[in-house]
C-alpha atoms as a PDB file:
ATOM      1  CA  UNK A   1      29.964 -53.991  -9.150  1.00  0.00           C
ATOM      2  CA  UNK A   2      27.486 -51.893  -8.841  1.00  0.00           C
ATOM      3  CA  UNK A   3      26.975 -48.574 -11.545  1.00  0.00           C
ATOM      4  CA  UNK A   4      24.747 -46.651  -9.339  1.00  0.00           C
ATOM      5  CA  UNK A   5      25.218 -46.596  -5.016  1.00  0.00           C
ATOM      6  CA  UNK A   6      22.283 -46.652  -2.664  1.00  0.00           C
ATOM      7  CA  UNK A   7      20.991 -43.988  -1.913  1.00  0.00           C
ATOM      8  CA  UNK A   8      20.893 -42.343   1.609  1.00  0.00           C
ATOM      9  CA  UNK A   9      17.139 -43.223   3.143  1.00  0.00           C
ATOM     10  CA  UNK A  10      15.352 -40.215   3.283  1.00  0.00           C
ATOM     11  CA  UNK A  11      13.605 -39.211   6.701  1.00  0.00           C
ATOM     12  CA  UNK A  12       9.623 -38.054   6.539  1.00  0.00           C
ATOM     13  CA  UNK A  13       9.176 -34.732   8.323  1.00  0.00           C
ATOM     14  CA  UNK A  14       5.836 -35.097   9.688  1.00  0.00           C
ATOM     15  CA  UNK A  15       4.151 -31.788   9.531  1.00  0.00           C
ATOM     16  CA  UNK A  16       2.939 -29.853  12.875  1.00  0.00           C
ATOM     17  CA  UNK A  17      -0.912 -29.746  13.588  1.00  0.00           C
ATOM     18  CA  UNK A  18      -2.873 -26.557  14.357  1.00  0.00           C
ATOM     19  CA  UNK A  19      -6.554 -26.273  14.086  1.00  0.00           C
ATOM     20  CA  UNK A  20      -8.057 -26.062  10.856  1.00  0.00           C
ATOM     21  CA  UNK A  21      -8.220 -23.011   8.935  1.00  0.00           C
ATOM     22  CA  UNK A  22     -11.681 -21.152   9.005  1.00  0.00           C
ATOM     23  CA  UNK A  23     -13.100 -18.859   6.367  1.00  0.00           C
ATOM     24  CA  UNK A  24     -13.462 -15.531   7.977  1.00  0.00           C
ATOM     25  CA  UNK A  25     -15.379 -13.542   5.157  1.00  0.00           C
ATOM     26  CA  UNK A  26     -15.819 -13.141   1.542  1.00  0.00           C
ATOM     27  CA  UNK A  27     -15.454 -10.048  -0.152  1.00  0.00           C
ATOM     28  CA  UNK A  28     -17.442  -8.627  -2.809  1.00  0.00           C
ATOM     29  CA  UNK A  29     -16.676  -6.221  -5.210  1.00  0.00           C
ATOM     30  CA  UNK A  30     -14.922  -7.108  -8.622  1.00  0.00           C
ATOM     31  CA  UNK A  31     -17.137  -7.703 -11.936  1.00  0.00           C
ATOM     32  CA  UNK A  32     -14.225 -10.546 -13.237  1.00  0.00           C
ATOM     33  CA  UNK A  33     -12.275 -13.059 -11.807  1.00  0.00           C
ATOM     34  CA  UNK A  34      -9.811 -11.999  -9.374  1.00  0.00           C
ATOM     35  CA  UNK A  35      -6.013 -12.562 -10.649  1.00  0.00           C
ATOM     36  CA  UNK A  36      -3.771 -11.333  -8.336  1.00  0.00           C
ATOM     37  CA  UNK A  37      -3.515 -10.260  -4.589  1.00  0.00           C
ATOM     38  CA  UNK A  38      -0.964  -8.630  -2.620  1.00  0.00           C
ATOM     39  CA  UNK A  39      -0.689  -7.473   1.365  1.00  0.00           C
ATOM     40  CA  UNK A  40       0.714  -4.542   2.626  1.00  0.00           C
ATOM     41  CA  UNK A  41       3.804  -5.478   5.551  1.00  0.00           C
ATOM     42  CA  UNK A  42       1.711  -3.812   7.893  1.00  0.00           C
ATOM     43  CA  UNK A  43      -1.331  -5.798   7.839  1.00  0.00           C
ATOM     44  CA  UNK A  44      -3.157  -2.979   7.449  1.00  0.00           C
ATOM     45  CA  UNK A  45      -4.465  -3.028   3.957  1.00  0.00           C
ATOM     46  CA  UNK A  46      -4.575  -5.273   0.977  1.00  0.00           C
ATOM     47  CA  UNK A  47      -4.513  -5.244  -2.899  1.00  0.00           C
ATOM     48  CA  UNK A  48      -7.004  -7.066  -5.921  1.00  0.00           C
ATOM     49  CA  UNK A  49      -6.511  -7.038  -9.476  1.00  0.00           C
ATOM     50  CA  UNK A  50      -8.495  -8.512 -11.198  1.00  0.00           C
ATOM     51  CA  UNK A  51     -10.094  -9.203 -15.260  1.00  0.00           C
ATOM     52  CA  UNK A  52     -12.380  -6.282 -15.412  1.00  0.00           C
ATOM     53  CA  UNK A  53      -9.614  -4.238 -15.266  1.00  0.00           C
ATOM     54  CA  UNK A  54      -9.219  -2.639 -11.729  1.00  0.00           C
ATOM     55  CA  UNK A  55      -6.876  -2.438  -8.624  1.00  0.00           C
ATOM     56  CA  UNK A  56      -9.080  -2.385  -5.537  1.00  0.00           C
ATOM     57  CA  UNK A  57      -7.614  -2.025  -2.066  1.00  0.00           C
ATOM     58  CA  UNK A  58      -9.368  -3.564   0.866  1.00  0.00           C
ATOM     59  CA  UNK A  59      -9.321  -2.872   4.774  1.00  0.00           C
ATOM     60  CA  UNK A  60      -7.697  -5.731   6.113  1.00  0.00           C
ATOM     61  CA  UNK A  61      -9.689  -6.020   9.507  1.00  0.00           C
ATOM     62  CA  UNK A  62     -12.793  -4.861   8.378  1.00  0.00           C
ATOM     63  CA  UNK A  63     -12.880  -6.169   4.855  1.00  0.00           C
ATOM     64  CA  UNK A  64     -14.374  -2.835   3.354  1.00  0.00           C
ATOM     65  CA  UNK A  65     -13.304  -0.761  -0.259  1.00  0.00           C
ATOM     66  CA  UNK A  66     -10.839   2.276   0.266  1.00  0.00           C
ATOM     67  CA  UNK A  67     -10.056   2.692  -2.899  1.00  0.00           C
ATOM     68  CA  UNK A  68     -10.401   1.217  -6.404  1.00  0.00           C
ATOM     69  CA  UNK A  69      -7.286   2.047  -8.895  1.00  0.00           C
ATOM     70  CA  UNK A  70      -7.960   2.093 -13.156  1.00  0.00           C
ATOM     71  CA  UNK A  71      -5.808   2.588 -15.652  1.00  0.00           C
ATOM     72  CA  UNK A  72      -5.115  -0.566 -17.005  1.00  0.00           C
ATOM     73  CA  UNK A  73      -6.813  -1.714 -20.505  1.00  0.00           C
ATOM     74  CA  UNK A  74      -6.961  -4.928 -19.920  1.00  0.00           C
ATOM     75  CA  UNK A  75      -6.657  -8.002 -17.101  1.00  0.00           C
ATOM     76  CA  UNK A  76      -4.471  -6.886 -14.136  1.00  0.00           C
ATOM     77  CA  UNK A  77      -2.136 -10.501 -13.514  1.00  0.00           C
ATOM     78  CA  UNK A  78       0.588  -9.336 -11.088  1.00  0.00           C
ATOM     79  CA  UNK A  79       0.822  -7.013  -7.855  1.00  0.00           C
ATOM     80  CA  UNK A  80       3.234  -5.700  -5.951  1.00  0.00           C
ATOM     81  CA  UNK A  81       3.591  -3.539  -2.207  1.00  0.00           C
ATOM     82  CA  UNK A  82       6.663  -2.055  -2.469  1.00  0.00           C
ATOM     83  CA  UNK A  83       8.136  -1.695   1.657  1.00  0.00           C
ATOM     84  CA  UNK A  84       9.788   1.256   1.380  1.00  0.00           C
ATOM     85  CA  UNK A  85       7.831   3.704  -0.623  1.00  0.00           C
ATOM     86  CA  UNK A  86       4.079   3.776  -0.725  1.00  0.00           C
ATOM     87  CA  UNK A  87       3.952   2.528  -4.380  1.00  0.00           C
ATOM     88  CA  UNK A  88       2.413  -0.153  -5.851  1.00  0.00           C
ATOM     89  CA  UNK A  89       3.355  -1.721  -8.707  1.00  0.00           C
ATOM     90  CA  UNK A  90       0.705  -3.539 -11.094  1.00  0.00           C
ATOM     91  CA  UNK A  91       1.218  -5.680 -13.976  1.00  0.00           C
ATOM     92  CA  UNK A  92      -1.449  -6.747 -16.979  1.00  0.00           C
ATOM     93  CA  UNK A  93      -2.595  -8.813 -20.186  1.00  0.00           C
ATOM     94  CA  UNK A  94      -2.030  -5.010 -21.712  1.00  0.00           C
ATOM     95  CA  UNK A  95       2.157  -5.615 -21.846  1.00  0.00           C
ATOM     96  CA  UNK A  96       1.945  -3.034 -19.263  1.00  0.00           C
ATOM     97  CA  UNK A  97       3.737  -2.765 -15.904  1.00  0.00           C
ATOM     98  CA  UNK A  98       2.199   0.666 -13.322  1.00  0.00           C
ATOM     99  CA  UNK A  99       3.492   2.139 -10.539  1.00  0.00           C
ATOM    100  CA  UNK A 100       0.979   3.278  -8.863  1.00  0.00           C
ATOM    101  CA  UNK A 101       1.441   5.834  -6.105  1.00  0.00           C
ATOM    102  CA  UNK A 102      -0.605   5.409  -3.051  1.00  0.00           C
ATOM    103  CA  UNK A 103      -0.621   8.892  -1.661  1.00  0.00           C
ATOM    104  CA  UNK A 104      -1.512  11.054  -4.703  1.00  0.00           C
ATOM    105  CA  UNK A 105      -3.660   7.527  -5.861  1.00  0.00           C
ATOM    106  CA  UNK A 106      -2.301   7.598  -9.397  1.00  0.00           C
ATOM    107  CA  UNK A 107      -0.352   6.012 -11.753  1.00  0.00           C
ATOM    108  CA  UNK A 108       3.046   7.932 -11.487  1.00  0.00           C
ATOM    109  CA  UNK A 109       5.188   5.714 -14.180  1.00  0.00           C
ATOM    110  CA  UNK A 110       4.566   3.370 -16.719  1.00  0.00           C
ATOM    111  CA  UNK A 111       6.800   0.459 -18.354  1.00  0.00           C
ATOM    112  CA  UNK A 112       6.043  -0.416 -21.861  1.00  0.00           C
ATOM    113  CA  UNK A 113       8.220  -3.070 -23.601  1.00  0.00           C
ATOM    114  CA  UNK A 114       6.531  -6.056 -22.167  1.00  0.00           C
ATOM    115  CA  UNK A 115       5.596  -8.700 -25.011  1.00  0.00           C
END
């Protein structure tokens, strides 16, 4: 008698090759450590936040500042591209959650509560 039954042999999925990855660029521009990232659906434009306390979006082809976001009072740890309105929502070490609105560039409502 046996307590527990064999179990079912499991079958290795080999993965598919494709040329290594290359480093395109590196961007320049934060003064701390870079936290979080986020990409626009479009591919157009992407999003840094980062410990001295900014939200800097970056040309995705050409790698150069459009715009650089502050407001937060402390390390920015989460972002978010919202795909149907052109918000942005940012989260920090300040118990802080922004919505950030990327026409008027402003934050347009904050969400306290966060412990």
């Amino acid at each position: 008698n046996q307590l527990v039954g064999k179990r079912p042999t499991r079958q290795v999925v080999q993965p598919e090759w494709h040329a290594p990855w290359k480093l395109m660029r590196v961007i320049s521009g934060h003064l701390g450590w870079v936290r979080s990232i986020a990409v626009d659906s479009t591919n157009e434009w992407f999003a840094t936040g980062s410990n001295d306390r900014t939200i800097k979006i970056w040309d995705l082809a050409s790698g150069t500042l459009k715009l650089t976001l502050t407001g937060h009072i402390s390390s920015i740890r989460a972002l978010c591209v919202s795909d149907r309105h052109p918000y942005l929502f940012s989260a920090g070490d300040d118990k802080m959650v922004k919505c950030w609105d990327l026409e008027t560039n402003r934050a347009v409502r904050n969400y306290h509560g966060h412990l």
